[in-house]
N, C-alpha and C. Protein backbone atom coordinates (compact mmCIF):
# COMPACT_ATOMS: atom_id res chain seq x y z
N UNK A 1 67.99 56.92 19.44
CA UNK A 1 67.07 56.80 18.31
C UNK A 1 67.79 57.21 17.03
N UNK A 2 67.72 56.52 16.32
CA UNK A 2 68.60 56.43 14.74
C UNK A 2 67.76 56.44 13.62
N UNK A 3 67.56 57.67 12.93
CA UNK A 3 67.01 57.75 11.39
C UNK A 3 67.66 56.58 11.02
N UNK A 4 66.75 55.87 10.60
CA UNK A 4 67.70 54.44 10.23
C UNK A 4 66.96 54.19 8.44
N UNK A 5 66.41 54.44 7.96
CA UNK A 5 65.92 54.19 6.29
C UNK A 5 64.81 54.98 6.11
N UNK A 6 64.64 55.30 4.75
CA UNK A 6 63.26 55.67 3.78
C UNK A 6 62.74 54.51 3.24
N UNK A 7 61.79 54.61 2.66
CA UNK A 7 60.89 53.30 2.31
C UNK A 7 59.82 54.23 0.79
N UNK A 8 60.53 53.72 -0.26
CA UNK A 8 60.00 54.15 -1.26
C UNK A 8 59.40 52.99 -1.97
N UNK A 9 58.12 53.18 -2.40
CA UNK A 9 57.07 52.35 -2.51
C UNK A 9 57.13 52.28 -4.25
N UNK A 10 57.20 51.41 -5.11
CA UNK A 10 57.27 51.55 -6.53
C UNK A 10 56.01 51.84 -7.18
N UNK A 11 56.00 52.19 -8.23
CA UNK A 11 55.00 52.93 -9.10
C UNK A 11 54.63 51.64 -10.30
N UNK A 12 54.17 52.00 -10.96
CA UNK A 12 54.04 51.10 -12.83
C UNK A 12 55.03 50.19 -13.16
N UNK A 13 56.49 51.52 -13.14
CA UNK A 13 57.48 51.07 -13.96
C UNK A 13 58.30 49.46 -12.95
N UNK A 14 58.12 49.50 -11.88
CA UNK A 14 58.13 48.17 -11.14
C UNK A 14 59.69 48.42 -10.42
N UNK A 15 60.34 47.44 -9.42
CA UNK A 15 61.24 47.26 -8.40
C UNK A 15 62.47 48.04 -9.33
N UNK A 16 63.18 46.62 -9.95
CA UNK A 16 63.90 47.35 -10.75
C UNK A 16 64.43 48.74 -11.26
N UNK A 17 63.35 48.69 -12.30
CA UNK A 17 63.27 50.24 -12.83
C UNK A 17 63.27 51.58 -11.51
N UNK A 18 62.69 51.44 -10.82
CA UNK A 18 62.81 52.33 -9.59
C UNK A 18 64.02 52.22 -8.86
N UNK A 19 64.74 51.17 -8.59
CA UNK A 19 65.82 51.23 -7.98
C UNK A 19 66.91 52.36 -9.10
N UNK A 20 66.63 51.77 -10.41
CA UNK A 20 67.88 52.11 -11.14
C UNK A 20 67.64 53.83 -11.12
N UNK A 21 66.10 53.69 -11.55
CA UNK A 21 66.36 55.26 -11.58
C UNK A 21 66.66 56.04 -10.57
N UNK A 22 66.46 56.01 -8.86
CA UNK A 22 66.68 56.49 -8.10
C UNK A 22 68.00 56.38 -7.72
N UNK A 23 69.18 55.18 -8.04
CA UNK A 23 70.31 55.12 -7.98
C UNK A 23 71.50 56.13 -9.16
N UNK A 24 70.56 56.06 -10.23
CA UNK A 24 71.19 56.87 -11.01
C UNK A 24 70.91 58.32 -10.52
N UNK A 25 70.10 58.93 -10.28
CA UNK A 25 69.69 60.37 -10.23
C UNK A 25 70.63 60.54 -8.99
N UNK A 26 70.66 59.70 -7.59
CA UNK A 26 72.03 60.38 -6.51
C UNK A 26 73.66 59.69 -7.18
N UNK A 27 73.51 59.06 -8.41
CA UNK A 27 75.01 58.60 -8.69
C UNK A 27 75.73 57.59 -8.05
N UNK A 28 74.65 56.83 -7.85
CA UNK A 28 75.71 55.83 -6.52
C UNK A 28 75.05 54.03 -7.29
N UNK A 29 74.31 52.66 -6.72
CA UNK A 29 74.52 52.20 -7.06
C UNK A 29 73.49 51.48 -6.02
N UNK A 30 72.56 50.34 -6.69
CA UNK A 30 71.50 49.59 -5.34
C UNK A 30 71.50 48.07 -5.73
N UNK A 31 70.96 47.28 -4.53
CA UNK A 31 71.76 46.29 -4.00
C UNK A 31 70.45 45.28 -3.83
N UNK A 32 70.16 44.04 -4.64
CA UNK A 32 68.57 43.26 -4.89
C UNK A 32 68.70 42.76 -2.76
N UNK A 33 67.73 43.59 -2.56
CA UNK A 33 67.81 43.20 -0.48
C UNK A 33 67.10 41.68 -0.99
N UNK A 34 66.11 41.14 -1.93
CA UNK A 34 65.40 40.01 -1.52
C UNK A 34 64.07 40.21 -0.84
N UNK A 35 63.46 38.94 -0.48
CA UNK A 35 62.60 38.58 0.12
C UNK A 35 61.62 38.68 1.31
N UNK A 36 60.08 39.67 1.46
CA UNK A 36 59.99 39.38 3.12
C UNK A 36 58.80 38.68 3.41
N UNK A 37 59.24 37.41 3.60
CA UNK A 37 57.99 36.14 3.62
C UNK A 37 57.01 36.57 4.44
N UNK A 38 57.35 36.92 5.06
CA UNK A 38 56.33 37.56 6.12
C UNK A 38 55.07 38.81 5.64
N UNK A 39 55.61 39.65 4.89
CA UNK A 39 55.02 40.66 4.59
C UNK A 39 54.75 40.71 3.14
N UNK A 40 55.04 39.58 2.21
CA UNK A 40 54.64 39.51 0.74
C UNK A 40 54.78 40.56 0.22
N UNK A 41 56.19 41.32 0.11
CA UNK A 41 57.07 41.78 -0.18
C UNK A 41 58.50 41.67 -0.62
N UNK A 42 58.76 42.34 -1.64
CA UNK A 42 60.36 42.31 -2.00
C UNK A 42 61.04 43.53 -2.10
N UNK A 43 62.60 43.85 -1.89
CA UNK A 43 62.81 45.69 -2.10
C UNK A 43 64.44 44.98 -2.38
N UNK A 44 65.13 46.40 -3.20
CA UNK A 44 66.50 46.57 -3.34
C UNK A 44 66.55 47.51 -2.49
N UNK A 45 68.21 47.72 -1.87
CA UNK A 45 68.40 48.69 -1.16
C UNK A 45 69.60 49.69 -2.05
N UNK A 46 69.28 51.16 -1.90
CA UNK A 46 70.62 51.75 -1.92
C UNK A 46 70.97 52.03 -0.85
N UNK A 47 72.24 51.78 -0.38
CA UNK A 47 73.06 52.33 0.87
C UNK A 47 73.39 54.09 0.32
N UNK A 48 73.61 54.36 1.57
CA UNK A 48 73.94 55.61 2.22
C UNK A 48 74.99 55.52 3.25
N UNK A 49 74.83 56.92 3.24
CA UNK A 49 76.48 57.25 4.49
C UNK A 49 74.96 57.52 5.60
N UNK A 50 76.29 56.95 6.91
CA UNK A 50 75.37 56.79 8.18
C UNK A 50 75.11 56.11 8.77
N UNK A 51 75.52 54.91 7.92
CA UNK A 51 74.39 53.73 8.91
C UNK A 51 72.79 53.77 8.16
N UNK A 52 72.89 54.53 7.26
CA UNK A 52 71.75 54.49 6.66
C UNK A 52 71.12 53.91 5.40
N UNK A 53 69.73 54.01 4.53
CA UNK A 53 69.78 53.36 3.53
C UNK A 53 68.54 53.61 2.76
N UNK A 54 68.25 53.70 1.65
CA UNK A 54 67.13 53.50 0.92
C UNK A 54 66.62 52.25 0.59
N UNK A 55 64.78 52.03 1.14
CA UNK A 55 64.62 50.73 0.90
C UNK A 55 63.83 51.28 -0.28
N UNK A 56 63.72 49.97 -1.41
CA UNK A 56 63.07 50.34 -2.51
C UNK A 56 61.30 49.37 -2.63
N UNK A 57 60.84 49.24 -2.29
CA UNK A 57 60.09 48.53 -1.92
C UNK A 57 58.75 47.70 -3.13
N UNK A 58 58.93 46.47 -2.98
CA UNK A 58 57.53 46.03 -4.38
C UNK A 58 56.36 45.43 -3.26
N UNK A 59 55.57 44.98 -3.74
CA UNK A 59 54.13 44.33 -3.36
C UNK A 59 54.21 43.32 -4.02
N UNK A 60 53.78 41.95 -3.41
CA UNK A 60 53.89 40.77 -4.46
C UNK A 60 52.38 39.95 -4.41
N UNK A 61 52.21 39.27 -5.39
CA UNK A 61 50.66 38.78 -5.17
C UNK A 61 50.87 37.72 -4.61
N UNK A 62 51.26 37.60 -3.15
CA UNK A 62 51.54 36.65 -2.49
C UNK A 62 50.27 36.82 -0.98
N UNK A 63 49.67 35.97 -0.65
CA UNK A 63 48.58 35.64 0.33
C UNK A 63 49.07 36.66 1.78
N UNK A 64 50.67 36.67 2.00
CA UNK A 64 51.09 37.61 2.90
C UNK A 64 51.24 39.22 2.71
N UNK A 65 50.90 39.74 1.58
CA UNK A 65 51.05 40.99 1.01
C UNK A 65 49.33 41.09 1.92
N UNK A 66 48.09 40.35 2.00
CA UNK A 66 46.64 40.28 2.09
C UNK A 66 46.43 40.82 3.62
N UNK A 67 47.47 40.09 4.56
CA UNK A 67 47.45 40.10 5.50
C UNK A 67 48.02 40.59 6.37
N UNK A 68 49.31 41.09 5.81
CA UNK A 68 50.44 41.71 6.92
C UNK A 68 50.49 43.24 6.36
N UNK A 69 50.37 44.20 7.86
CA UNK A 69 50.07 45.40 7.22
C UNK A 69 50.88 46.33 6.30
N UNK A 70 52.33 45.80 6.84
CA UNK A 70 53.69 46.41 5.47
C UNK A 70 53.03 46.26 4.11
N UNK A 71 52.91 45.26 4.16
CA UNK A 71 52.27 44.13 2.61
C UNK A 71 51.23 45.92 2.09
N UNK A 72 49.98 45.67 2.87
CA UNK A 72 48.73 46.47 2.49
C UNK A 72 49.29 47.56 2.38
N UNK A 73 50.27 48.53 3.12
CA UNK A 73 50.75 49.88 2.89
C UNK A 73 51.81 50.25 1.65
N UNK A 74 52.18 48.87 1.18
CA UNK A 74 53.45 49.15 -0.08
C UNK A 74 52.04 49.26 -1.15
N UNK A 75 51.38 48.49 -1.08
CA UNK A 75 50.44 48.07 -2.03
C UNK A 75 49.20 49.58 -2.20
N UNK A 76 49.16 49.84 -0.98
CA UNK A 76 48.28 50.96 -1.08
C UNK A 76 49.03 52.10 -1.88
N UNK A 77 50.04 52.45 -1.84
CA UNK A 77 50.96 53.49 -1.97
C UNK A 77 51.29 53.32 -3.67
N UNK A 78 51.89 52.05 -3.76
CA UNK A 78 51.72 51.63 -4.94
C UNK A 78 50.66 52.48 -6.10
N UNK A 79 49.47 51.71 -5.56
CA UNK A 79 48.13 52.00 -6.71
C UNK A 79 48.02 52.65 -6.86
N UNK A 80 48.75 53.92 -5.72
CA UNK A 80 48.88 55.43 -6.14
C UNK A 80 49.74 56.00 -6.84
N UNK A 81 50.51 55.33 -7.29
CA UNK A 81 51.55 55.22 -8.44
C UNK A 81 52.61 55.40 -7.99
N UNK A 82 52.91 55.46 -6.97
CA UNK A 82 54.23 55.17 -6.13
C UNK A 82 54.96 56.40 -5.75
N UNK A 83 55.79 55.97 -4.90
CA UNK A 83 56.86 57.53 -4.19
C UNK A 83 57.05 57.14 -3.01
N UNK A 84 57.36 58.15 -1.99
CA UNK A 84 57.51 57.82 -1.00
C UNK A 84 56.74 57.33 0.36
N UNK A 85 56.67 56.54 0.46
CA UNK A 85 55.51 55.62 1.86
C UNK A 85 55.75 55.92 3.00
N UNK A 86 57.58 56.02 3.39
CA UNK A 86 57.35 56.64 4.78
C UNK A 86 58.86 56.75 5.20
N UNK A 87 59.63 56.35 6.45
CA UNK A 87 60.44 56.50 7.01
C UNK A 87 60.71 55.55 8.30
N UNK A 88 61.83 55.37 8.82
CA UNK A 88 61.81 53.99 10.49
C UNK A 88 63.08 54.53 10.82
N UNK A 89 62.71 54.54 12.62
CA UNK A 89 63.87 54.93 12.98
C UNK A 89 64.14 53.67 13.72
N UNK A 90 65.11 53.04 14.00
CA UNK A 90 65.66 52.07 14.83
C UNK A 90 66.00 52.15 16.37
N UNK A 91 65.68 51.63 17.09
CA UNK A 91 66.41 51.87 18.70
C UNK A 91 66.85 50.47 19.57
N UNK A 92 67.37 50.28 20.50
CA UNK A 92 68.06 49.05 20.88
C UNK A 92 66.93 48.14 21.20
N UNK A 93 66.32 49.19 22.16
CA UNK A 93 64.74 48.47 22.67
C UNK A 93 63.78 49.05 22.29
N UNK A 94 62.69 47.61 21.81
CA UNK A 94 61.38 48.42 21.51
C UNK A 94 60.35 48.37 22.94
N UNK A 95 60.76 47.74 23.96
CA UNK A 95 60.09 47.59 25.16
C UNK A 95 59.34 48.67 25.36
N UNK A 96 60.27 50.18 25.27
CA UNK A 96 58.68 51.33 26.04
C UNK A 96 58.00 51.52 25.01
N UNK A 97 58.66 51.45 23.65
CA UNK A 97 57.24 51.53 22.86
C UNK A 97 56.57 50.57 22.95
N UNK A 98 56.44 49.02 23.17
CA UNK A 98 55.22 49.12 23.03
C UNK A 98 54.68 49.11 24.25
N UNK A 99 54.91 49.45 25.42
CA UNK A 99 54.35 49.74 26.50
C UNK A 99 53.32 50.63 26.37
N UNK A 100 53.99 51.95 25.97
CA UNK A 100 53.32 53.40 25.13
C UNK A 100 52.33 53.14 23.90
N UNK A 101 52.28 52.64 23.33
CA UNK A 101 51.69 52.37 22.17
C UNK A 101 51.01 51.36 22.18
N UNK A 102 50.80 50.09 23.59
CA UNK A 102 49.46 49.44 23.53
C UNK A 102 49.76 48.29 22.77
N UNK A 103 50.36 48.09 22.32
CA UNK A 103 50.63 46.86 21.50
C UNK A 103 51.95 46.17 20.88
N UNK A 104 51.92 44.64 20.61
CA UNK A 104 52.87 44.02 21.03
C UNK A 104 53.80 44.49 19.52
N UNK A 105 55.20 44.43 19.41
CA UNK A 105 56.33 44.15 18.31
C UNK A 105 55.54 43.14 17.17
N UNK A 106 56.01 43.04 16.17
CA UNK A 106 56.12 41.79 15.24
C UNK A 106 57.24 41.42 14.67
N UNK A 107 57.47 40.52 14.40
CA UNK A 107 59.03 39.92 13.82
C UNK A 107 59.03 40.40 11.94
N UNK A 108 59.94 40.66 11.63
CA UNK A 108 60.20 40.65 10.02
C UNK A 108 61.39 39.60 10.08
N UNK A 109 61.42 39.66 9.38
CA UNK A 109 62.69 39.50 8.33
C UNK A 109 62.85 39.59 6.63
N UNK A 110 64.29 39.25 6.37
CA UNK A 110 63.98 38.90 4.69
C UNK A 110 65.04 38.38 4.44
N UNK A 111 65.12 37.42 3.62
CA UNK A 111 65.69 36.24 2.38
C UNK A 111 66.28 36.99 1.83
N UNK A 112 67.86 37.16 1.77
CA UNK A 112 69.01 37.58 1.04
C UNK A 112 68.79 36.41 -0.65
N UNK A 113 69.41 37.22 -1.31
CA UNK A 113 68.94 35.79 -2.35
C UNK A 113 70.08 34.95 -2.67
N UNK A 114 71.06 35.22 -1.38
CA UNK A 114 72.11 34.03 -1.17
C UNK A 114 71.61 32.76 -0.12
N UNK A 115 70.11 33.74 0.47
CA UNK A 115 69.61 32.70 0.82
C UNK A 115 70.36 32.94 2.33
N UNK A 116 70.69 33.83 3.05
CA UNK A 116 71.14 34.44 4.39
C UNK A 116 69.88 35.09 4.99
N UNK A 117 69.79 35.05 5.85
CA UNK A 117 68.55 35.57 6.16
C UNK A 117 68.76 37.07 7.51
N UNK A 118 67.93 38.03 7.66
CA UNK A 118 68.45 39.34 8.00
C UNK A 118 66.66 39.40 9.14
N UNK A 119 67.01 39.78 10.44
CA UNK A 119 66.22 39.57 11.47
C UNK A 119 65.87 41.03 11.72
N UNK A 120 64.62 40.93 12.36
CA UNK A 120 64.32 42.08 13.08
C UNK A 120 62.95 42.05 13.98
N UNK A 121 62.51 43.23 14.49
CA UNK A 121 60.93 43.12 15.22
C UNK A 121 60.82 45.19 14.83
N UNK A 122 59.43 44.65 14.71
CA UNK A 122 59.15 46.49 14.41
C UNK A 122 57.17 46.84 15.06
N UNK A 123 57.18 48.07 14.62
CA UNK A 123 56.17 48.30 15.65
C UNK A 123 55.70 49.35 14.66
N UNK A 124 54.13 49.55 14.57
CA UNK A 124 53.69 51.43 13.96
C UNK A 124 53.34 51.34 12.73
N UNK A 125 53.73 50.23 11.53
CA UNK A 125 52.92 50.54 10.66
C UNK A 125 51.93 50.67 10.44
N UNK A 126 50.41 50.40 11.10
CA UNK A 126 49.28 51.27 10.77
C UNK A 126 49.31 52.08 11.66
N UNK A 127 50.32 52.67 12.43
CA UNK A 127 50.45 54.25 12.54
C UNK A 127 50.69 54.86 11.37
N UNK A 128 51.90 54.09 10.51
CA UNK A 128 52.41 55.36 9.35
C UNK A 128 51.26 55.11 8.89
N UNK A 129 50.00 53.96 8.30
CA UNK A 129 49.02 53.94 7.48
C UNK A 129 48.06 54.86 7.81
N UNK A 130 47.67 54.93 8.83
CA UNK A 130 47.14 56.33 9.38
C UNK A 130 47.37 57.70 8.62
N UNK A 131 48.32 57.88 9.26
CA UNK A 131 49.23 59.03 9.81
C UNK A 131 50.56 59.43 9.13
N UNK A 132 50.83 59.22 7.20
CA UNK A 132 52.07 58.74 6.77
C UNK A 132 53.14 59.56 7.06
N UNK A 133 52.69 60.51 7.73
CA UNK A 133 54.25 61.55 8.54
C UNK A 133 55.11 60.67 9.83
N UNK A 134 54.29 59.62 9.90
CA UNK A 134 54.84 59.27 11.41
C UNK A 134 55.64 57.66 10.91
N UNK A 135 56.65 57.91 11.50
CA UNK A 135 57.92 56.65 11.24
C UNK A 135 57.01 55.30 11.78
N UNK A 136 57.74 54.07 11.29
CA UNK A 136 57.63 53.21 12.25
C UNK A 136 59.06 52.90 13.45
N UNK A 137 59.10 52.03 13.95
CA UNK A 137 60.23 51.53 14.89
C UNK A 137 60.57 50.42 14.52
N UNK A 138 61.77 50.23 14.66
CA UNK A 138 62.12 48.92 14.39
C UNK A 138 63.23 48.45 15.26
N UNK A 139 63.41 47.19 15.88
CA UNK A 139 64.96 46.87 16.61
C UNK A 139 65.53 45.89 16.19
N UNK A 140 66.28 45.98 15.63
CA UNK A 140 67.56 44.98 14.93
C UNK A 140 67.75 43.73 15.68
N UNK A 141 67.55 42.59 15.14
CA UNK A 141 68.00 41.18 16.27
C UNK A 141 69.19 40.71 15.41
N UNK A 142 69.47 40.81 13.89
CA UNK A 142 70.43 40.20 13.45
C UNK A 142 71.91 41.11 13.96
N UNK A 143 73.19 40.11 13.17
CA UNK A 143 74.34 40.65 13.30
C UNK A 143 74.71 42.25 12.46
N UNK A 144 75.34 42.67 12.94
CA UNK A 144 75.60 44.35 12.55
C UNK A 144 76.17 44.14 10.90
N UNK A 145 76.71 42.53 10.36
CA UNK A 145 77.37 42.77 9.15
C UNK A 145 76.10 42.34 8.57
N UNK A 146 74.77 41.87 8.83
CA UNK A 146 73.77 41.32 8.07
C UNK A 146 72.69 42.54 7.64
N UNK A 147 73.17 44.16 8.33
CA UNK A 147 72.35 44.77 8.23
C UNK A 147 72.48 45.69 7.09
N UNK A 148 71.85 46.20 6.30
CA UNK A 148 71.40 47.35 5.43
C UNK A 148 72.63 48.29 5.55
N UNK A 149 72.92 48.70 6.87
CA UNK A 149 73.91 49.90 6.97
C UNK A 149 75.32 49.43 6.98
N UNK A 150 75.14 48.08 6.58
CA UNK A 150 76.77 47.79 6.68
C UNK A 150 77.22 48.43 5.33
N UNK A 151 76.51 48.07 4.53
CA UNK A 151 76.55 48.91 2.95
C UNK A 151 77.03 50.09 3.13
N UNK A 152 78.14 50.72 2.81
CA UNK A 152 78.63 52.18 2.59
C UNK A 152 78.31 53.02 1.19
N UNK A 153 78.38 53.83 1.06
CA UNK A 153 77.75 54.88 -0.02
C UNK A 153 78.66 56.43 0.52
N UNK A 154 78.57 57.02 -0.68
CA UNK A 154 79.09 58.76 0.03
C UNK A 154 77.96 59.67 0.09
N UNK A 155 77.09 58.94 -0.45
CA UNK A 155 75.33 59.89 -0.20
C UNK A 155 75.26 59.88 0.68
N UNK A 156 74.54 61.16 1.43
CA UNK A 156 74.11 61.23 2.71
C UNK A 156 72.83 61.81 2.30
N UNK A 157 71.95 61.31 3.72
CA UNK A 157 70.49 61.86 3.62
C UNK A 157 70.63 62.88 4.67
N UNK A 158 70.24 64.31 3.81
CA UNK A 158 70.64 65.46 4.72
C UNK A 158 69.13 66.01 5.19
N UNK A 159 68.13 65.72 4.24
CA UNK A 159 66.57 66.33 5.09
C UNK A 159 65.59 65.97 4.70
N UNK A 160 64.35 65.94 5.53
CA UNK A 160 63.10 64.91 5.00
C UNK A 160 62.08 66.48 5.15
N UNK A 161 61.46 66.61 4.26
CA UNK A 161 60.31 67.62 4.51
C UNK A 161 59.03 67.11 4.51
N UNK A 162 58.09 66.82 5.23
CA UNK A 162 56.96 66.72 5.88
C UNK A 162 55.69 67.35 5.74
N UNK A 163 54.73 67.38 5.66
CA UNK A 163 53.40 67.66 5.92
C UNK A 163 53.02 66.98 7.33
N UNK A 164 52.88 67.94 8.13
CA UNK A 164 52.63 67.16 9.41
C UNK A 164 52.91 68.13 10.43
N UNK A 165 52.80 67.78 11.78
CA UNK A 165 52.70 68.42 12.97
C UNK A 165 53.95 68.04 13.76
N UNK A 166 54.84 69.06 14.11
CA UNK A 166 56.13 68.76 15.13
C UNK A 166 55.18 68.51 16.45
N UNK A 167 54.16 68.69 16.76
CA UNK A 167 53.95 67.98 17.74
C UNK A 167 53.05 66.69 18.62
N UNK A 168 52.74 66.59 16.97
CA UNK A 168 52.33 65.17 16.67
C UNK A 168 53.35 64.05 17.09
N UNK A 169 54.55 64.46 15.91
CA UNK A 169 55.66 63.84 15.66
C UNK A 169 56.36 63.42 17.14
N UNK A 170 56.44 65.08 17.72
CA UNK A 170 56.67 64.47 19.15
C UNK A 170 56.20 63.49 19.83
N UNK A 171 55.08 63.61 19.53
CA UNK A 171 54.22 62.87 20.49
C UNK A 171 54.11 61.18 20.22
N UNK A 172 54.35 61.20 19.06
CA UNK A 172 54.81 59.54 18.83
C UNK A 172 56.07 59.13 18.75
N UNK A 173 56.87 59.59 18.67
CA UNK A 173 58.50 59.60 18.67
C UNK A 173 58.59 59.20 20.48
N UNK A 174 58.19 60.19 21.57
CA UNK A 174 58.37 60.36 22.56
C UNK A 174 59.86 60.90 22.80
N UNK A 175 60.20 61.95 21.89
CA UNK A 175 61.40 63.16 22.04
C UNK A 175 60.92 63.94 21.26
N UNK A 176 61.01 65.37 22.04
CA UNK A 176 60.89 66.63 21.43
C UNK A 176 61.68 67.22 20.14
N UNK A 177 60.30 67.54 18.72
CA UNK A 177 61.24 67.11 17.58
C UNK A 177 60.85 68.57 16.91
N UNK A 178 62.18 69.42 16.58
CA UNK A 178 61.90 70.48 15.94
C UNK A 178 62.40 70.74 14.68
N UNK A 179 63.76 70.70 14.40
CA UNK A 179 64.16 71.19 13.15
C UNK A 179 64.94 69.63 12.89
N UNK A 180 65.67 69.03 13.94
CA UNK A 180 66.36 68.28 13.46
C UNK A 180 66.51 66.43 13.98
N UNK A 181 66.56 65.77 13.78
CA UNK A 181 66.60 64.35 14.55
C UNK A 181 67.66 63.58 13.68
N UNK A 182 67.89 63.57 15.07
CA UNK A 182 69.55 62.47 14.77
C UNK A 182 70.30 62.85 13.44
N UNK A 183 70.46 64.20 13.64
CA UNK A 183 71.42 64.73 12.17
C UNK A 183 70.69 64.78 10.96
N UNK A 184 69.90 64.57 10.57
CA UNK A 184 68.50 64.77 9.31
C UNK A 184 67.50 66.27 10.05
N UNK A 185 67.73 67.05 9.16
CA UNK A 185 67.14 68.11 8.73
C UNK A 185 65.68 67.72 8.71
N UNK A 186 64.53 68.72 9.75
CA UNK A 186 63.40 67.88 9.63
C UNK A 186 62.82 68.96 8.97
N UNK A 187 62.06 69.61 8.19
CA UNK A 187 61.12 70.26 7.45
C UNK A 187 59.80 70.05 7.53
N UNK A 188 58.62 70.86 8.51
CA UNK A 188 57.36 70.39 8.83
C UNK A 188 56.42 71.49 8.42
N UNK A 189 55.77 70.98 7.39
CA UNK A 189 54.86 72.16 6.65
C UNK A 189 53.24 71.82 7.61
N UNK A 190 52.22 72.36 7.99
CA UNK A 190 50.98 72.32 7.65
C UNK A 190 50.32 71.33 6.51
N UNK A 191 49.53 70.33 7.23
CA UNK A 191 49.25 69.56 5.71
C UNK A 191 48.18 70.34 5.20
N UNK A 192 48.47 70.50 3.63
CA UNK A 192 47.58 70.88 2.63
C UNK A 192 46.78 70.01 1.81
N UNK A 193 46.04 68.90 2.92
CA UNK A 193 45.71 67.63 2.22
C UNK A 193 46.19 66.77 3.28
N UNK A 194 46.52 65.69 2.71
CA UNK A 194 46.89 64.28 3.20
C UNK A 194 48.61 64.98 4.32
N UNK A 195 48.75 63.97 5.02
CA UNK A 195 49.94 64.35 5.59
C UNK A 195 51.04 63.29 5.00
N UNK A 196 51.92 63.43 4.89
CA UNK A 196 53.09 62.53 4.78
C UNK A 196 54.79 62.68 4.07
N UNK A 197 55.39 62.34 3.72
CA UNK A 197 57.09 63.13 3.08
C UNK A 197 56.65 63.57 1.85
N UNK A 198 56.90 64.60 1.63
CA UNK A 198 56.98 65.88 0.56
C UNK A 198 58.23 65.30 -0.44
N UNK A 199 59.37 65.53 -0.07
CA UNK A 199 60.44 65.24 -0.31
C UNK A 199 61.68 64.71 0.61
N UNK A 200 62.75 64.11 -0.36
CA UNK A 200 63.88 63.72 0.44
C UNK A 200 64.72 64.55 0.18
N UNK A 201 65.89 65.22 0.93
CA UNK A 201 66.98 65.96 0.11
C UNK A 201 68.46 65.09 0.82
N UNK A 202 69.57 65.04 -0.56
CA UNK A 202 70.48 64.17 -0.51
C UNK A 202 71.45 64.84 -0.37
N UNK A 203 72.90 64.72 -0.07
CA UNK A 203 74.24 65.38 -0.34
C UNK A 203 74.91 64.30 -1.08
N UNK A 204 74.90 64.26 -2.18
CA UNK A 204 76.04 63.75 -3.38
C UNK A 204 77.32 64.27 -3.68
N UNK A 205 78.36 63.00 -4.18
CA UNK A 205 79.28 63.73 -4.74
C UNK A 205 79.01 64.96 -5.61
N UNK A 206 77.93 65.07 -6.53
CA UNK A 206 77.97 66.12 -7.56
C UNK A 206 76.90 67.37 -6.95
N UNK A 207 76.64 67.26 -5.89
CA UNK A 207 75.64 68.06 -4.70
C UNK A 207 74.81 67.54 -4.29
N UNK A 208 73.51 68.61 -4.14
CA UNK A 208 72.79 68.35 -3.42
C UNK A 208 71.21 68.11 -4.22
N UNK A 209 70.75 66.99 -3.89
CA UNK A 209 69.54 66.40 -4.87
C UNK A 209 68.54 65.74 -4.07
N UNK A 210 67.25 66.75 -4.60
CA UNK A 210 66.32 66.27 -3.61
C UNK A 210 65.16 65.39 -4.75
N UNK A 211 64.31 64.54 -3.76
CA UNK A 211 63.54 64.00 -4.74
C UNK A 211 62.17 63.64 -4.09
């Protein structure tokens, strides 16, 4: 199981403007990901060290934003003026989840705007809509150079702090989750309110920057 991305949901100032500013504040540099027909959605990515990555995420007034639940959760998050929506960890197979979880995968993808196209199947978003402490899953069908983490960066994502229950978390993860998963620093407060990421904290060339 692989911390595999954050998923930051844009505010007012729109895609763009959010990418730049969040690329400027860790010093590094983000990348237009394109299109997800499926989910009437669009996001830039910043890469990270890891295999990892920041998705930047918009809502589009497209008939699939209405219907597909990514679509409704960028959009919900959105109106709230934006920040962070959630987190996905990746694994080879999604088979026991959805055994465990009752229900079938769905396919994504998204439209490079070279017009390449980048595959996948994922599982849990109206878990995170629920529940926004809790990841979704996702399993990679495209090639390893078509993915997000081929992108290198010297940022690393060193810890996610939480509102939420380690044994919640367990309990949908299906591995026992205390301080740390897959090298990310986990931070789990008591929710005081709503549950979901508090903050991200980064390791930059110029330190350490949380947001």
């Amino acid at each position: 199981m692989h911390v595999d991305h954050m998923i930051f949901a844009t505010g007012p100032a729109g895609l763009k403007a959010d990418a730049e500013r969040l690329a400027r504040v860790l010093g590094t540099d983000y990348k237009d990901g394109g299109f997800h027909p499926r989910f009437g959605t669009r996001n830039h990515i910043i890469p990270l060290a890891d295999a990892r990555y920041i998705e930047v995420v918009e809502v589009l007034d497209h008939p699939a934003a209405e219907k597909a639940a990514f679509g409704q959760a960028v959009r919900a998050r959105s109106e709230m003026g934006g920040g962070w929506l959630g987190w996905a960890v990746s694994v080879d197979d999604l088979s026991p989840y959805e055994a465990r979880l009752e229900r079938s995968s769905v396919p994504g993808s998204r439209h490079f705007p070279d017009g390449r196209l980048l595959e996948w199947r994922q599982i849990g978003i109206r878990g995170l809509m629920a529940d926004p402490q809790l990841p979704y899953f996702l399993e990679w069908k495209s090639d390893e150079t078509l993915r997000p983490s081929a992108l290198r960066s010297d940022v690393k994502l060193v810890g996610v702090e939480i509102s939420g229950s380690a044994e919640r978390l367990s309990e949908w993860l299906g591995v026992r989750v205390e301080d740390n998963l897959d090298g990310v620093a986990l931070t789990l407060h008591s929710p005081n309110g709503a549950p979901g990421i508090n903050r991200v904290v980064f390791e930059t060339p110029q330190g350490h920057v949380a947001i």
